[in-house]
Every structure is written in structure tokens, then in C-alpha cells.
PDB file of N, CA and C in Angstrom:
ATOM      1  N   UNK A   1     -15.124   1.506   9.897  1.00  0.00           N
ATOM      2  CA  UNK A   1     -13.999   1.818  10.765  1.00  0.00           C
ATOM      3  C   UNK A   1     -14.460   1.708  12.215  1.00  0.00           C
ATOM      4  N   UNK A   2     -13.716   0.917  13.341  1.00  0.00           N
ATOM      5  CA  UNK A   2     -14.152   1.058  14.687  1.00  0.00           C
ATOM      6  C   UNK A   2     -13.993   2.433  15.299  1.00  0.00           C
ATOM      7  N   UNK A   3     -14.394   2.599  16.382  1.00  0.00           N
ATOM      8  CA  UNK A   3     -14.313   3.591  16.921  1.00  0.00           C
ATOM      9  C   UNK A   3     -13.929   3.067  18.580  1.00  0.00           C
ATOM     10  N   UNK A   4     -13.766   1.829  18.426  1.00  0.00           N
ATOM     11  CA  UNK A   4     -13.139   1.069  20.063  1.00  0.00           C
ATOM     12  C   UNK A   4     -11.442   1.182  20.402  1.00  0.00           C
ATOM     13  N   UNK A   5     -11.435   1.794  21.538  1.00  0.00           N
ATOM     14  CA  UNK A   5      -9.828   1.958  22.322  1.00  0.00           C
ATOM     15  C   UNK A   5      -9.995   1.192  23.371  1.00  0.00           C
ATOM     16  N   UNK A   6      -8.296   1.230  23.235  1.00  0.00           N
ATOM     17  CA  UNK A   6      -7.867   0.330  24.388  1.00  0.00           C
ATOM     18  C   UNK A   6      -6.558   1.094  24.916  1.00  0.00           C
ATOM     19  N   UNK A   7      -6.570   1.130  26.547  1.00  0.00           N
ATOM     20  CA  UNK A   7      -5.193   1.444  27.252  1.00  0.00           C
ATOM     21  C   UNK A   7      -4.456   0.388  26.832  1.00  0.00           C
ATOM     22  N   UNK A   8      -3.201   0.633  26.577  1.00  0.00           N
ATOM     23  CA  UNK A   8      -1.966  -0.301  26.636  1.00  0.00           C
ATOM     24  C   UNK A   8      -1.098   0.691  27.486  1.00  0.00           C
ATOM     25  N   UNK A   9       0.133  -0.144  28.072  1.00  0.00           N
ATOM     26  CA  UNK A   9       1.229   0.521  28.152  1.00  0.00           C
ATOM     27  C   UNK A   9       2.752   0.255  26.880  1.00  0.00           C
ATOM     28  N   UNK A  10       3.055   1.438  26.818  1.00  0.00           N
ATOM     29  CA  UNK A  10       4.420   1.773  26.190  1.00  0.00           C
ATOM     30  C   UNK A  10       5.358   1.047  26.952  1.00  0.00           C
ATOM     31  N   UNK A  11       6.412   0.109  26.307  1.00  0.00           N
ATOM     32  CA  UNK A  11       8.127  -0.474  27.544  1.00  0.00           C
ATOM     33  C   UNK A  11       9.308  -0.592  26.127  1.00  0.00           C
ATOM     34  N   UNK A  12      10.013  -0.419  26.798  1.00  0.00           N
ATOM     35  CA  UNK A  12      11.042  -0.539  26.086  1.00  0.00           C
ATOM     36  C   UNK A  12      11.435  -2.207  25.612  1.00  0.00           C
ATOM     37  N   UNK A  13      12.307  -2.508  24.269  1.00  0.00           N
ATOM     38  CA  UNK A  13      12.330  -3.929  23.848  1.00  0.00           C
ATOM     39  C   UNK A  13      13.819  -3.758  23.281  1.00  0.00           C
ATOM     40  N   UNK A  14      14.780  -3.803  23.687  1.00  0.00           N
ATOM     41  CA  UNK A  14      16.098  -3.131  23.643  1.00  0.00           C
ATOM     42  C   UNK A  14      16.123  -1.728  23.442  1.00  0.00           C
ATOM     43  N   UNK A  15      16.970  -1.177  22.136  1.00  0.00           N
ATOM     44  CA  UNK A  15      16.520   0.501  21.892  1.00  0.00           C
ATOM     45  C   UNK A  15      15.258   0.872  21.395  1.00  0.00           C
ATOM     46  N   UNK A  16      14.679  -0.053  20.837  1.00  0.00           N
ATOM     47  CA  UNK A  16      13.215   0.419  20.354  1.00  0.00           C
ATOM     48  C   UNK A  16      12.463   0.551  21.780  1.00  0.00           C
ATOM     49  N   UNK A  17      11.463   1.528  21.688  1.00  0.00           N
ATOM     50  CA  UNK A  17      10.047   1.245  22.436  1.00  0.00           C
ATOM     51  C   UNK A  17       8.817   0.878  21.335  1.00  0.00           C
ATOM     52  N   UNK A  18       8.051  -0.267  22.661  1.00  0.00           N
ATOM     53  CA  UNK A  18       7.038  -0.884  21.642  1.00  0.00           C
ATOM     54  C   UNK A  18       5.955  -1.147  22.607  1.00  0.00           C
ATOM     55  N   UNK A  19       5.114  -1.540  22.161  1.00  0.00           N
ATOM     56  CA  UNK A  19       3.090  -1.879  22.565  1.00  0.00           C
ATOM     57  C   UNK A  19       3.053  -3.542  22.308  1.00  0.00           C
ATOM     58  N   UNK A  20       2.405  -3.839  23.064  1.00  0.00           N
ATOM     59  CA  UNK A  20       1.821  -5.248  22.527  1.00  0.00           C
ATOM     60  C   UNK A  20       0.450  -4.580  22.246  1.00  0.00           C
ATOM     61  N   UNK A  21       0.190  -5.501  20.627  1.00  0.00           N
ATOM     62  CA  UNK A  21      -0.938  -5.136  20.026  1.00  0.00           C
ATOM     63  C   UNK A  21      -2.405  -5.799  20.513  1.00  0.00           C
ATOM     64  N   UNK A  22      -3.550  -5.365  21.143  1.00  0.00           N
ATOM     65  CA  UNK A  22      -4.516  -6.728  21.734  1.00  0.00           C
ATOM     66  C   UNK A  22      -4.765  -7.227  20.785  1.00  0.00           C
ATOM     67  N   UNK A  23      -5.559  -8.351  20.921  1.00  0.00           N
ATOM     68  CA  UNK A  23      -6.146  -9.102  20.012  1.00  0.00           C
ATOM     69  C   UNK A  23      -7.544  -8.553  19.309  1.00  0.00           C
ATOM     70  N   UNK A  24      -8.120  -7.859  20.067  1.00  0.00           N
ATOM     71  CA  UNK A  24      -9.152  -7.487  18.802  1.00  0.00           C
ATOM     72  C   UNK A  24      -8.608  -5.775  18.017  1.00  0.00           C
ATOM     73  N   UNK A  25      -7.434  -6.086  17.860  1.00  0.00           N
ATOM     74  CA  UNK A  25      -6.616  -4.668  16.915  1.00  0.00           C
ATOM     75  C   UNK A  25      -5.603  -5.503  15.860  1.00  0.00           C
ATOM     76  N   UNK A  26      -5.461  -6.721  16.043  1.00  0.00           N
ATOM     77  CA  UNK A  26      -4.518  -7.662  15.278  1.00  0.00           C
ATOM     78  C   UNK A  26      -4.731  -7.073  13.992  1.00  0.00           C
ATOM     79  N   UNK A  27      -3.652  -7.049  12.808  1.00  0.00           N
ATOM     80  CA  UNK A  27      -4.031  -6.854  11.778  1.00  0.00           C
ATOM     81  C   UNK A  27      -3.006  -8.016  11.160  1.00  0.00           C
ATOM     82  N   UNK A  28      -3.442  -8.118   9.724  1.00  0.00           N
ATOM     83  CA  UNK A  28      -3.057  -9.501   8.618  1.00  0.00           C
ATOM     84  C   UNK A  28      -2.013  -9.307   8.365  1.00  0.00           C
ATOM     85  N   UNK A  29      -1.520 -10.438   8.188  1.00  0.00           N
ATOM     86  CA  UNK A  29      -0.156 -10.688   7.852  1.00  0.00           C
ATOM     87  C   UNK A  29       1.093 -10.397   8.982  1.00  0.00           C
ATOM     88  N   UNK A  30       2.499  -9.984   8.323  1.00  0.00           N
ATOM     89  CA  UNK A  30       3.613  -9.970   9.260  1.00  0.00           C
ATOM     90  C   UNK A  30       4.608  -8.882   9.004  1.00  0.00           C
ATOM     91  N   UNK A  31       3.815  -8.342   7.804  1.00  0.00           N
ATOM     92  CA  UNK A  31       4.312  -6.653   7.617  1.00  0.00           C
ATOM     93  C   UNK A  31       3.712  -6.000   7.943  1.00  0.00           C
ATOM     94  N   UNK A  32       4.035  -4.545   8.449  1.00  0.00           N
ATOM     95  CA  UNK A  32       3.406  -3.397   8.789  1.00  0.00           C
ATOM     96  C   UNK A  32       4.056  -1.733   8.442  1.00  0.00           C
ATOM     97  N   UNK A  33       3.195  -0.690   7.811  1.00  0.00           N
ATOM     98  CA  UNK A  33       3.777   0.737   7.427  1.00  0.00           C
ATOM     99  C   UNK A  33       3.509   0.987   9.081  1.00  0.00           C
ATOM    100  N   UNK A  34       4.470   1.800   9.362  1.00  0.00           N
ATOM    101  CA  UNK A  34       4.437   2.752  10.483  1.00  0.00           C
ATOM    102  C   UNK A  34       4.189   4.239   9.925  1.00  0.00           C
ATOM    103  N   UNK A  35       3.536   5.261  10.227  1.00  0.00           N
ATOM    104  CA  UNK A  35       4.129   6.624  10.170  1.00  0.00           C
ATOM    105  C   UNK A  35       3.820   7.486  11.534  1.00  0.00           C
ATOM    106  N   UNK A  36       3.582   8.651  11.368  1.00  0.00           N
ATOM    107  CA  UNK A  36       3.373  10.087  12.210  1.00  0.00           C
ATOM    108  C   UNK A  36       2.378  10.879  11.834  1.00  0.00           C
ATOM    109  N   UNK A  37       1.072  10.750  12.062  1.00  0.00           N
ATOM    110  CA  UNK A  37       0.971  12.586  12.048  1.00  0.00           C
ATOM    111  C   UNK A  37       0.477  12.952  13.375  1.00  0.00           C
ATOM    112  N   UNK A  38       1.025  14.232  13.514  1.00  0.00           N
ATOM    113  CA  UNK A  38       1.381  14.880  14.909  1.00  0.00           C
ATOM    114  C   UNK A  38       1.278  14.196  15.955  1.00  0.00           C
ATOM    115  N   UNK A  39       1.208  13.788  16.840  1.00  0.00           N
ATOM    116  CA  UNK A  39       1.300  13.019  18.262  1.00  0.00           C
ATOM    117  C   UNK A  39       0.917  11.442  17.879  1.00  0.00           C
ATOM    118  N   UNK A  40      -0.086  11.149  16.586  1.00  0.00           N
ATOM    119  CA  UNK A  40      -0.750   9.985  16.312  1.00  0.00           C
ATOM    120  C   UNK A  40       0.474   8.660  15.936  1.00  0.00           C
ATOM    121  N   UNK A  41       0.344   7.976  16.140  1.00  0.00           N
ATOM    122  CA  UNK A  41       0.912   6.879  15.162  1.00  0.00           C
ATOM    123  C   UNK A  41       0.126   5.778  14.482  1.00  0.00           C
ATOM    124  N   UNK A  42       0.415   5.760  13.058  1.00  0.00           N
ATOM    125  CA  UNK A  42      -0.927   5.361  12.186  1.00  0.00           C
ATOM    126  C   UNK A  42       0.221   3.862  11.636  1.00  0.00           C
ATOM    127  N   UNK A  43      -0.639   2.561  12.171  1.00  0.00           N
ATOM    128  CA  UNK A  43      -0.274   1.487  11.905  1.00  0.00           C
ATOM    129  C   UNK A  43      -0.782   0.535  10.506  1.00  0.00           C
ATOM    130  N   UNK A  44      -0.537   0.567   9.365  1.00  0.00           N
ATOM    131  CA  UNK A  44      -1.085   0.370   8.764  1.00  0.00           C
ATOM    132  C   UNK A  44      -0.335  -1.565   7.838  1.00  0.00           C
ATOM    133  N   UNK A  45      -0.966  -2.694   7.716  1.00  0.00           N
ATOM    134  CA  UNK A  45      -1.050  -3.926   7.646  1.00  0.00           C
ATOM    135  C   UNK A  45      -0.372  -3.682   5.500  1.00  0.00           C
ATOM    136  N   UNK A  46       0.547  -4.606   5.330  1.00  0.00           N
ATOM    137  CA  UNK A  46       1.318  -4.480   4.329  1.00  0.00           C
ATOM    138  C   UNK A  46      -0.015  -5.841   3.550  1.00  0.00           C
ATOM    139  N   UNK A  47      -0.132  -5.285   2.805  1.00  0.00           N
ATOM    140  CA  UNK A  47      -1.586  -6.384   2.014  1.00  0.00           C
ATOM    141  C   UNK A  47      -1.150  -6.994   0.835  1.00  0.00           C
ATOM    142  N   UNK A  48      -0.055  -8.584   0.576  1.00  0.00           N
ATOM    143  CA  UNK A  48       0.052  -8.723  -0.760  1.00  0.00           C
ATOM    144  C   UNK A  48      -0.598  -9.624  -1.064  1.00  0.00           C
ATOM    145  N   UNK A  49      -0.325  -9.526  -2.855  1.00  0.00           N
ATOM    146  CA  UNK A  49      -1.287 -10.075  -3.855  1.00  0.00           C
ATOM    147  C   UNK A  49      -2.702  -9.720  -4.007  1.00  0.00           C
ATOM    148  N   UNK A  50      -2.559  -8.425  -3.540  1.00  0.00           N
ATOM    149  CA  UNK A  50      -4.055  -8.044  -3.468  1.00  0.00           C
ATOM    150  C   UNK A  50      -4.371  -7.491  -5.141  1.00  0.00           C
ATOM    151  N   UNK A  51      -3.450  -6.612  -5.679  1.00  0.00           N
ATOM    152  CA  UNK A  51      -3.704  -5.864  -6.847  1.00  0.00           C
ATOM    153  C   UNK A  51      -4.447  -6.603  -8.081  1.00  0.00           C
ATOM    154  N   UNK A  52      -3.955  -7.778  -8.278  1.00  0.00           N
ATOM    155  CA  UNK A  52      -4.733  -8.539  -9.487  1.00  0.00           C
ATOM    156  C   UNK A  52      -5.912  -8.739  -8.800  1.00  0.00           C
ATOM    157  N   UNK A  53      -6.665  -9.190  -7.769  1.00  0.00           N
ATOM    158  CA  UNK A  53      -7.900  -9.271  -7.560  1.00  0.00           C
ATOM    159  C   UNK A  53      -8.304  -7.942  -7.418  1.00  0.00           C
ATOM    160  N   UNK A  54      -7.956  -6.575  -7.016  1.00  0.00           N
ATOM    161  CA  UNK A  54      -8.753  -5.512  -7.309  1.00  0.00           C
ATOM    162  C   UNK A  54      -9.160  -4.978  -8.406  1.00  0.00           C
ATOM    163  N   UNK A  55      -7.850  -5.562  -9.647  1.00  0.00           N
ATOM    164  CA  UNK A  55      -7.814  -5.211 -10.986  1.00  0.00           C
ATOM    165  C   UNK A  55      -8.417  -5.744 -11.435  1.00  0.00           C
ATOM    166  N   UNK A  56      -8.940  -7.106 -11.655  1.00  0.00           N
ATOM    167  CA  UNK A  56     -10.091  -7.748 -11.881  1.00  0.00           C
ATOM    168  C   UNK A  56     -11.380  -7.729 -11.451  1.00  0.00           C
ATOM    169  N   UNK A  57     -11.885  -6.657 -10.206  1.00  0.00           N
ATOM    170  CA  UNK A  57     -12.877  -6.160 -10.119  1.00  0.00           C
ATOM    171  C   UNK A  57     -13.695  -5.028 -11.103  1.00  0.00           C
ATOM    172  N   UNK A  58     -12.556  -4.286 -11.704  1.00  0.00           N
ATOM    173  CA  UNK A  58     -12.731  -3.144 -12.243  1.00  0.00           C
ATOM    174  C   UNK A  58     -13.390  -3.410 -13.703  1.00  0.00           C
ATOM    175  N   UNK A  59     -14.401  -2.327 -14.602  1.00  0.00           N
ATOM    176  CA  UNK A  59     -15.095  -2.550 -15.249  1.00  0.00           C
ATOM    177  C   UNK A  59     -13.893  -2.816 -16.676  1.00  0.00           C
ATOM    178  N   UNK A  60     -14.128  -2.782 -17.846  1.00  0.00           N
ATOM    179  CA  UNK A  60     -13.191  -2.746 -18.987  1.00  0.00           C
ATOM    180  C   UNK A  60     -12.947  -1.583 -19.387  1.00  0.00           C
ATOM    181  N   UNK A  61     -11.909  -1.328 -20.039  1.00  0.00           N
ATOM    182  CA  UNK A  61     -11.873   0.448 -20.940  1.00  0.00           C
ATOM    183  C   UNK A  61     -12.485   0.044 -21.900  1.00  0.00           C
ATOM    184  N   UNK A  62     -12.932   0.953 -21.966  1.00  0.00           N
ATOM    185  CA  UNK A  62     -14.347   1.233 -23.389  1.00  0.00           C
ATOM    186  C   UNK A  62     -13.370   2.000 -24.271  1.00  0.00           C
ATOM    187  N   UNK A  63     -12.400   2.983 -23.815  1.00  0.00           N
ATOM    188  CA  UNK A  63     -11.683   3.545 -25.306  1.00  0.00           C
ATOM    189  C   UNK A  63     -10.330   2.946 -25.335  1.00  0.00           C
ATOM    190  N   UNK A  64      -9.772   2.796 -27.116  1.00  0.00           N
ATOM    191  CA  UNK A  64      -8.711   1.594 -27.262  1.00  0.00           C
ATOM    192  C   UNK A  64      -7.592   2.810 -26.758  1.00  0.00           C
ATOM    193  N   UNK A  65      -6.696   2.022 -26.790  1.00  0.00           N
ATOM    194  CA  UNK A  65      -5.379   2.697 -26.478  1.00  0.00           C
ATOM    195  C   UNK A  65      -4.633   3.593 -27.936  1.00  0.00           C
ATOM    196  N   UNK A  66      -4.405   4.835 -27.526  1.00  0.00           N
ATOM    197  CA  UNK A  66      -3.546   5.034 -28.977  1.00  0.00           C
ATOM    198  C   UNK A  66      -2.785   4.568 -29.350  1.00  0.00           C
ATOM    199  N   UNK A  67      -2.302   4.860 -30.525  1.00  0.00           N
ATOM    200  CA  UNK A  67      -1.274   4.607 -31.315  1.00  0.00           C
ATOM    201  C   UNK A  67      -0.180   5.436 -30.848  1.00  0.00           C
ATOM    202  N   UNK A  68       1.021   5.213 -29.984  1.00  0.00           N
ATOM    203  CA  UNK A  68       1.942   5.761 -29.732  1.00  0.00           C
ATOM    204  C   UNK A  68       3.293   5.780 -30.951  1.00  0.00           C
ATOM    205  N   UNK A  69       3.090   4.770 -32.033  1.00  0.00           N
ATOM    206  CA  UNK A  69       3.773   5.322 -32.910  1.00  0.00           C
ATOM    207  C   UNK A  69       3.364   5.699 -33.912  1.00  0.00           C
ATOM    208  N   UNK A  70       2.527   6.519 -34.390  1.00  0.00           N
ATOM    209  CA  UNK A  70       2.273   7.181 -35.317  1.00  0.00           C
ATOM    210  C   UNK A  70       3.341   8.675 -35.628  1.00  0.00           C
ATOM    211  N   UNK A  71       3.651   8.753 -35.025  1.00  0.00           N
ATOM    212  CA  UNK A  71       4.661   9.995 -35.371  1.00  0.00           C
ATOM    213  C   UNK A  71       6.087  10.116 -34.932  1.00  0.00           C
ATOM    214  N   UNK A  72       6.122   8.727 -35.084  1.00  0.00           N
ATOM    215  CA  UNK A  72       7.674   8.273 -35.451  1.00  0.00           C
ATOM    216  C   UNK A  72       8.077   7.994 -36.880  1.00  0.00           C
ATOM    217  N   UNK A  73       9.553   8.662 -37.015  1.00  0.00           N
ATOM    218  CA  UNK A  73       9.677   8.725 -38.046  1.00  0.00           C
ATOM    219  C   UNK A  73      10.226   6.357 -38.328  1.00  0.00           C
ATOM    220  N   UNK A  74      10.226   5.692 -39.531  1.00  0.00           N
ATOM    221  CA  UNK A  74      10.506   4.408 -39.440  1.00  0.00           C
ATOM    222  C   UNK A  74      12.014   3.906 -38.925  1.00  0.00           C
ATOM    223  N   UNK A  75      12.601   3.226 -38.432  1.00  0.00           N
ATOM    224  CA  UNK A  75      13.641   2.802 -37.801  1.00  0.00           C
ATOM    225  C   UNK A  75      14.926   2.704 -38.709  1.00  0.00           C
ATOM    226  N   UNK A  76      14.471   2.566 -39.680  1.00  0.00           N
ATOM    227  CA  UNK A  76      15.295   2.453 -40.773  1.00  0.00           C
ATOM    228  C   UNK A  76      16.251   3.822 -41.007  1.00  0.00           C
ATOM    229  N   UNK A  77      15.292   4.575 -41.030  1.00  0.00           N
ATOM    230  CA  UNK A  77      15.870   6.034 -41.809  1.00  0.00           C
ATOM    231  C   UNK A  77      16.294   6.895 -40.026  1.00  0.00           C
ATOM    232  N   UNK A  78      16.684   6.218 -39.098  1.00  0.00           N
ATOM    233  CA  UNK A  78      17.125   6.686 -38.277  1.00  0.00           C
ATOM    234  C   UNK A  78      18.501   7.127 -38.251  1.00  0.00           C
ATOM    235  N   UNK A  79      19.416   7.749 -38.131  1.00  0.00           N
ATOM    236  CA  UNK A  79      20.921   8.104 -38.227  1.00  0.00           C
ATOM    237  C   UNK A  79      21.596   8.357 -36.867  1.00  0.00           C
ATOM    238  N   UNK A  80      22.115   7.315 -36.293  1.00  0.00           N
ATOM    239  CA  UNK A  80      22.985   7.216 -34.850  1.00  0.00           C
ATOM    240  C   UNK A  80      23.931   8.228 -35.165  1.00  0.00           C
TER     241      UNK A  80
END
């Protein structure tokens, strides 16, 4: 994580107010999360297609999946 700031100034861009971002704060892509906590505003870069390559980093499950129907009664003998 950096620990480098920069002054900008705050101006208005119709009703919004906004920052031009410098160039060494650019972040990827052309989405962005905004939020709040207390005075801060935390800018955070919308990252897709990332999930299948993180999911494919990850090791294998070693235990199988249960049997989720074992204690169903059979479909047949069901009564709507």
C-alpha cells in the first residue's frame, strides 16, 4: 500500500463536486465503488473477470461434497 499524497483541489462539474484524479493514483478500468467513512472517501477500482483466475489459484477440496439427498423421501411417493 503507498503511503504518497497529493493536494488536489475540490470544483464543482454541474451538481456533482469532483477531483481530477493524478496520474500516479489512476486506478484500472472505468468503474469505480465510492463510499464514506467519517470525513474519508475510500475510492475503490470495479475489477472484472477476476474471480475464475482467483478460483483457479486456490488449492482442491480434499473432502467430497455430501449427499444432500439422502433424506428425502423418493419423488414418486410425494402427494401435492
Amino acid at each position: 500500500m503507498t503511503t504518497s499524497e497529493r493536494h488536489v483541489r475540490v470544483f464543482r462539474n454541474g451538481r456533482n463536486q469532483a477531483i481530477r484524479i493524478p496520474r500516479e493514483f489512476e486506478i484500472e478500468g472505468d468503474e469505480a465503488l465510492i463510499h464514506k467513512e467519517g470525513d474519508r472517501l475510500i475510492v475503490e477500482p470495479i475489477r472484472k473477470g477476476k474471480l475464475l483466475a482467483l478460483l483457479a489459484t486456490l488449492p482442491p477440496l480434499a473432502e467430497p461434497f455430501p449427499n444432500i439427498d439422502d433424506d428425502l423421501p423418493p419423488v414418486d411417493d410425494v402427494l401435492l
